[in-house]
Protein backbone atom coordinates (compact mmCIF):
# COMPACT_ATOMS: atom_id res chain seq x y z
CA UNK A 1 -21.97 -21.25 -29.34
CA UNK A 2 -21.47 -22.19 -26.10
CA UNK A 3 -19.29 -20.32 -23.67
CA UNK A 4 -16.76 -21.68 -20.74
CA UNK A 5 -15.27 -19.37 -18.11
CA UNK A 6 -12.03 -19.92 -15.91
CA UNK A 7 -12.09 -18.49 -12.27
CA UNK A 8 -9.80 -15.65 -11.77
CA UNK A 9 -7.10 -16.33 -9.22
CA UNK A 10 -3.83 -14.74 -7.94
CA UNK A 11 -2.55 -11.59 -8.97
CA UNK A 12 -3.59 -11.25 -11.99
CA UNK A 13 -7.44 -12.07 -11.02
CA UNK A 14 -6.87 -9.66 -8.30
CA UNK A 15 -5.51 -7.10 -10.83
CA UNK A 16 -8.20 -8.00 -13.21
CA UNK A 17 -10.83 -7.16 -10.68
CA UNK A 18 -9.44 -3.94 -9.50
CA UNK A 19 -9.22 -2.78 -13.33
CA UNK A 20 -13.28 -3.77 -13.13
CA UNK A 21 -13.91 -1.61 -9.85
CA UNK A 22 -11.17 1.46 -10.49
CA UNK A 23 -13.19 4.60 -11.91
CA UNK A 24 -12.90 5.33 -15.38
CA UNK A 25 -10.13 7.91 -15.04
CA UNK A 26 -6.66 6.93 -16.16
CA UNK A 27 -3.94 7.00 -13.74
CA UNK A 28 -1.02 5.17 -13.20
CA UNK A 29 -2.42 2.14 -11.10
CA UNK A 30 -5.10 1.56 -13.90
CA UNK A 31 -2.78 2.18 -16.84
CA UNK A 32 -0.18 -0.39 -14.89
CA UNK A 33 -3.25 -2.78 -14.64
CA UNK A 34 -3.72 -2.80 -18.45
CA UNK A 35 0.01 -3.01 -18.89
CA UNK A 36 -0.07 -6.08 -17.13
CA UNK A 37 -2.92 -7.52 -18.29
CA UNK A 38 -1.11 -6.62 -22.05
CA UNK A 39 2.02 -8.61 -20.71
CA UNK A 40 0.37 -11.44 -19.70
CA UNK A 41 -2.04 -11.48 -22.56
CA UNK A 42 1.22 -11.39 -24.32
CA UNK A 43 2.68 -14.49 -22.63
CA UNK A 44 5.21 -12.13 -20.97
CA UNK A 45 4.29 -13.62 -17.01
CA UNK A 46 7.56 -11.91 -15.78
CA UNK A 47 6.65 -8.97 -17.09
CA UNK A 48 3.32 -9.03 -15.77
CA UNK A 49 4.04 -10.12 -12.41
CA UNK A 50 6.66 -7.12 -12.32
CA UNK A 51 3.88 -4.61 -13.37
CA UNK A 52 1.36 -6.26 -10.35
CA UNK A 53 4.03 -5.92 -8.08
CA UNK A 54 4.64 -2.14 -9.28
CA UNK A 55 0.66 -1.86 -8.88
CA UNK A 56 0.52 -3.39 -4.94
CA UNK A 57 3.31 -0.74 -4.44
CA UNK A 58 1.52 2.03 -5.61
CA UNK A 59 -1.65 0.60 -3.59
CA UNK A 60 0.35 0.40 -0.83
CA UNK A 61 0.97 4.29 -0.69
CA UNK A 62 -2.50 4.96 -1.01
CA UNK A 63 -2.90 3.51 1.72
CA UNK A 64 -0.35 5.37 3.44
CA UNK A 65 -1.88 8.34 2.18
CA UNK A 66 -4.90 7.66 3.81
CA UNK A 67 -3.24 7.02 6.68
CA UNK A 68 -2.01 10.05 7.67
CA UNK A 69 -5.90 11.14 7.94
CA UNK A 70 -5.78 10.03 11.67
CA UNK A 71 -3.15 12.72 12.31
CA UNK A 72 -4.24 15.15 14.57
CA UNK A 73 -3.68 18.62 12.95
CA UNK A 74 -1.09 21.07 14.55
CA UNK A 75 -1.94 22.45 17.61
CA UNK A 76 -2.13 26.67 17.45
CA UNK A 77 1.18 28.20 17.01
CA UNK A 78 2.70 24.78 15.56
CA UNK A 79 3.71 23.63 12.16
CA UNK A 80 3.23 20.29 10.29
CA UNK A 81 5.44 18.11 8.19
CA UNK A 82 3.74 15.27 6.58
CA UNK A 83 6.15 12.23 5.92
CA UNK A 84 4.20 9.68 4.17
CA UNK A 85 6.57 9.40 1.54
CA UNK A 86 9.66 9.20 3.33
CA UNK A 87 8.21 6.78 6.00
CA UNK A 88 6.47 4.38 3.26
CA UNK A 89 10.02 4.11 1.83
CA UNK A 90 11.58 2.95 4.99
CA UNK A 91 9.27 0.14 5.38
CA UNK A 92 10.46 -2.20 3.01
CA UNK A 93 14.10 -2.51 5.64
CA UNK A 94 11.52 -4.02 8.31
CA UNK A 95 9.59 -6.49 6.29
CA UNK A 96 6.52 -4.63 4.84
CA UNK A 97 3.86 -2.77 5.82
CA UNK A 98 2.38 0.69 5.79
CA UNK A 99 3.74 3.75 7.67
CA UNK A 100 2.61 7.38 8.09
CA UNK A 101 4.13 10.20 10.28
CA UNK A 102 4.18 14.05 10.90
CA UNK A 103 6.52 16.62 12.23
CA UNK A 104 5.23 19.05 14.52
CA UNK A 105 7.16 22.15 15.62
CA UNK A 106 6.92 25.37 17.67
CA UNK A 107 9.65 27.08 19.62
CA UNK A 108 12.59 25.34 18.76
CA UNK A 109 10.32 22.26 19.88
CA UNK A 110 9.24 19.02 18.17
CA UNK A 111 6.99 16.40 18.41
CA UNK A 112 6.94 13.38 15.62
CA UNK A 113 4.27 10.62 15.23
CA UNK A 114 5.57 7.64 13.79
CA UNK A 115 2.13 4.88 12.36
CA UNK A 116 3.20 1.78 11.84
CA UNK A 117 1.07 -0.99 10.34
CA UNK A 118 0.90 -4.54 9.51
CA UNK A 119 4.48 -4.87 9.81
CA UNK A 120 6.51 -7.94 11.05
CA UNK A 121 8.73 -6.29 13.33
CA UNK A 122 5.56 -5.74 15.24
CA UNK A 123 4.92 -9.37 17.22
CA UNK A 124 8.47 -8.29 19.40
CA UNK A 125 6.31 -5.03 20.44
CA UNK A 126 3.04 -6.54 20.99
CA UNK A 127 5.24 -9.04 23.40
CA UNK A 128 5.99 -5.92 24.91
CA UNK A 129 2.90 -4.99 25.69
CA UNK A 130 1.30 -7.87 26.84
CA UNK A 131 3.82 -8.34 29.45
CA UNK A 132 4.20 -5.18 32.05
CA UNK A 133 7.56 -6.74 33.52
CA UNK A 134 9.41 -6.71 30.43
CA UNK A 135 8.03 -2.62 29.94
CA UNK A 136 9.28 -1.95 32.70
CA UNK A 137 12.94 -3.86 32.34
CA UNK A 138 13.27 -1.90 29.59
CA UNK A 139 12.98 1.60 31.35
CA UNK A 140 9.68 2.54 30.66
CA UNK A 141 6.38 2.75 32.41
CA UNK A 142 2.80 1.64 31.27
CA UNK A 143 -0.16 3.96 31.38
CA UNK A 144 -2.96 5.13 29.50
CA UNK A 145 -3.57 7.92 27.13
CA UNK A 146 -7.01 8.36 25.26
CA UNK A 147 -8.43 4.61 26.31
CA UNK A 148 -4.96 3.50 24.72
CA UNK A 149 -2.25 1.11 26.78
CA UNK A 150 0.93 3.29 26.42
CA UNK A 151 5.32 2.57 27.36
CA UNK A 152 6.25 6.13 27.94
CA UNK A 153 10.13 5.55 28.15
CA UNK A 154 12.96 7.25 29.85
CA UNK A 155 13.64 9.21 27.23
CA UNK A 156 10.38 11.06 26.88
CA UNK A 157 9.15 8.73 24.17
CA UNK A 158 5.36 7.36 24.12
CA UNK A 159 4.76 4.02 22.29
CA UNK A 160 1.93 2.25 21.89
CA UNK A 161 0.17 -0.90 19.83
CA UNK A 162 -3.18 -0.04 18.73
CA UNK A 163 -5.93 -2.49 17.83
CA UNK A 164 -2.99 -5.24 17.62
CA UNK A 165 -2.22 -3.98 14.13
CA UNK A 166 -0.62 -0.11 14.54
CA UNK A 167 2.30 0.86 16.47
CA UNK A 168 2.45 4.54 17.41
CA UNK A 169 5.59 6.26 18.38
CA UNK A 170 6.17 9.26 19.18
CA UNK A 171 9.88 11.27 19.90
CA UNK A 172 10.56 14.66 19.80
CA UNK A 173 12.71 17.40 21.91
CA UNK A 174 8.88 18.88 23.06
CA UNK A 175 7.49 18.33 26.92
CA UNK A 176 6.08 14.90 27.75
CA UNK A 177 2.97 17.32 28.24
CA UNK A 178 3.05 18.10 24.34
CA UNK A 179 3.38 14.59 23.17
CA UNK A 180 0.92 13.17 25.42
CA UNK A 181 -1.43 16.17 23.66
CA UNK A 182 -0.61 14.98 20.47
CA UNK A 183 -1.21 11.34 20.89
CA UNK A 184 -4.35 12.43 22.64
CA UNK A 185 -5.41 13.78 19.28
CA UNK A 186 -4.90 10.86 17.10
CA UNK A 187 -8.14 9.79 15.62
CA UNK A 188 -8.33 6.42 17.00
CA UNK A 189 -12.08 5.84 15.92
CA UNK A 190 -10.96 6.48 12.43
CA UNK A 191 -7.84 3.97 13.10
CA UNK A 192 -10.23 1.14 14.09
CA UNK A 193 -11.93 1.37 10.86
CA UNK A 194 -8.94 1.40 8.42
């Protein structure tokens, strides 16, 4: 008998290998794997393309998830909000991409950190950044906070473009002083790695 093999390809060979590599626990991006690779098997290719696409959703808020591990956690005497979920939602109005933020409050005060990454609406930003002139047209004035190349605007907002791949913003009715604390905190090591 003699045996022939086709390479794997696409998104189904991409699925197929992440069915191979997922641990054997069920959840629901291995049992949307098999569902697809049922489909398929099937000779239902719309069908299994619209399970893979389910699957590089739910992929895509793991990786949010992870994500929001370079938050800094709140300062003494402040809260937390985590908005993964909400923020992973809104990314799909700007093209793509992941997104992670946090809420922090004390006093009547907040502070919110915005991640952005991989998204398309970054290359005006980065343009941004790479030019001083056009920072400063805008109203806002370069410096730098924990090794990082920072707009802080007008308004009390800090922005920045990490690694050429995250944007971090961060708003809030809270002190310059606070913000700058909090962005000060963000685990950029970790960042570089992700």
């Amino acid at each position: 008998m003699t045996l022939s093999f086709r390479p794997i390809s696409g998104l189904f060979g991409t699925a197929l290998l992440l069915t191979a590599a997922w641990p054997a626990t069920a959840d629901e991006i291995e049992d949307t794997i098999t569902t697809a690779l049922e489909a398929y098997q099937a000779g239902d290719v719309a069908g299994a393309k619209s399970e893979i696409d389910y699957v590089a959703q739910l992929l895509s808020q793991k990786q949010a998830e992870s994500l929001m591990t370079v938050l800094p956690a709140p300062f003494d005497g402040w809260s937390q909000e985590a908005k993964a979920g909400e923020a992973a939602a809104g990314m799909a109005m700007f093209g793509g991409g992941l997104s992670a933020g946090a809420d922090y409050r004390k006093n009547g005060h907040n502070v919110e950190i915005q991640l952005l990454a991989d998204s398309p609406m970054m290359a005006a930003m980065m343009a941004m950044f790479a030019n001083p002139a056009m920072a400063g047209a805008a109203g806002g004035k370069l410096k730098r906070l924990a090794g990082q190349k920072v707009i802080e605007t007008q308004d009390g907002e800090i922005q920045a473009m990490v690694h050429n791949r995250f944007m971090v913003q961060i708003t809030g009715s809270a002190p310059i002083e606070d913000k700058e604390a909090y962005f000060n905190a963000i685990d950029f090591d970790t960042l570089s790695t992700f």
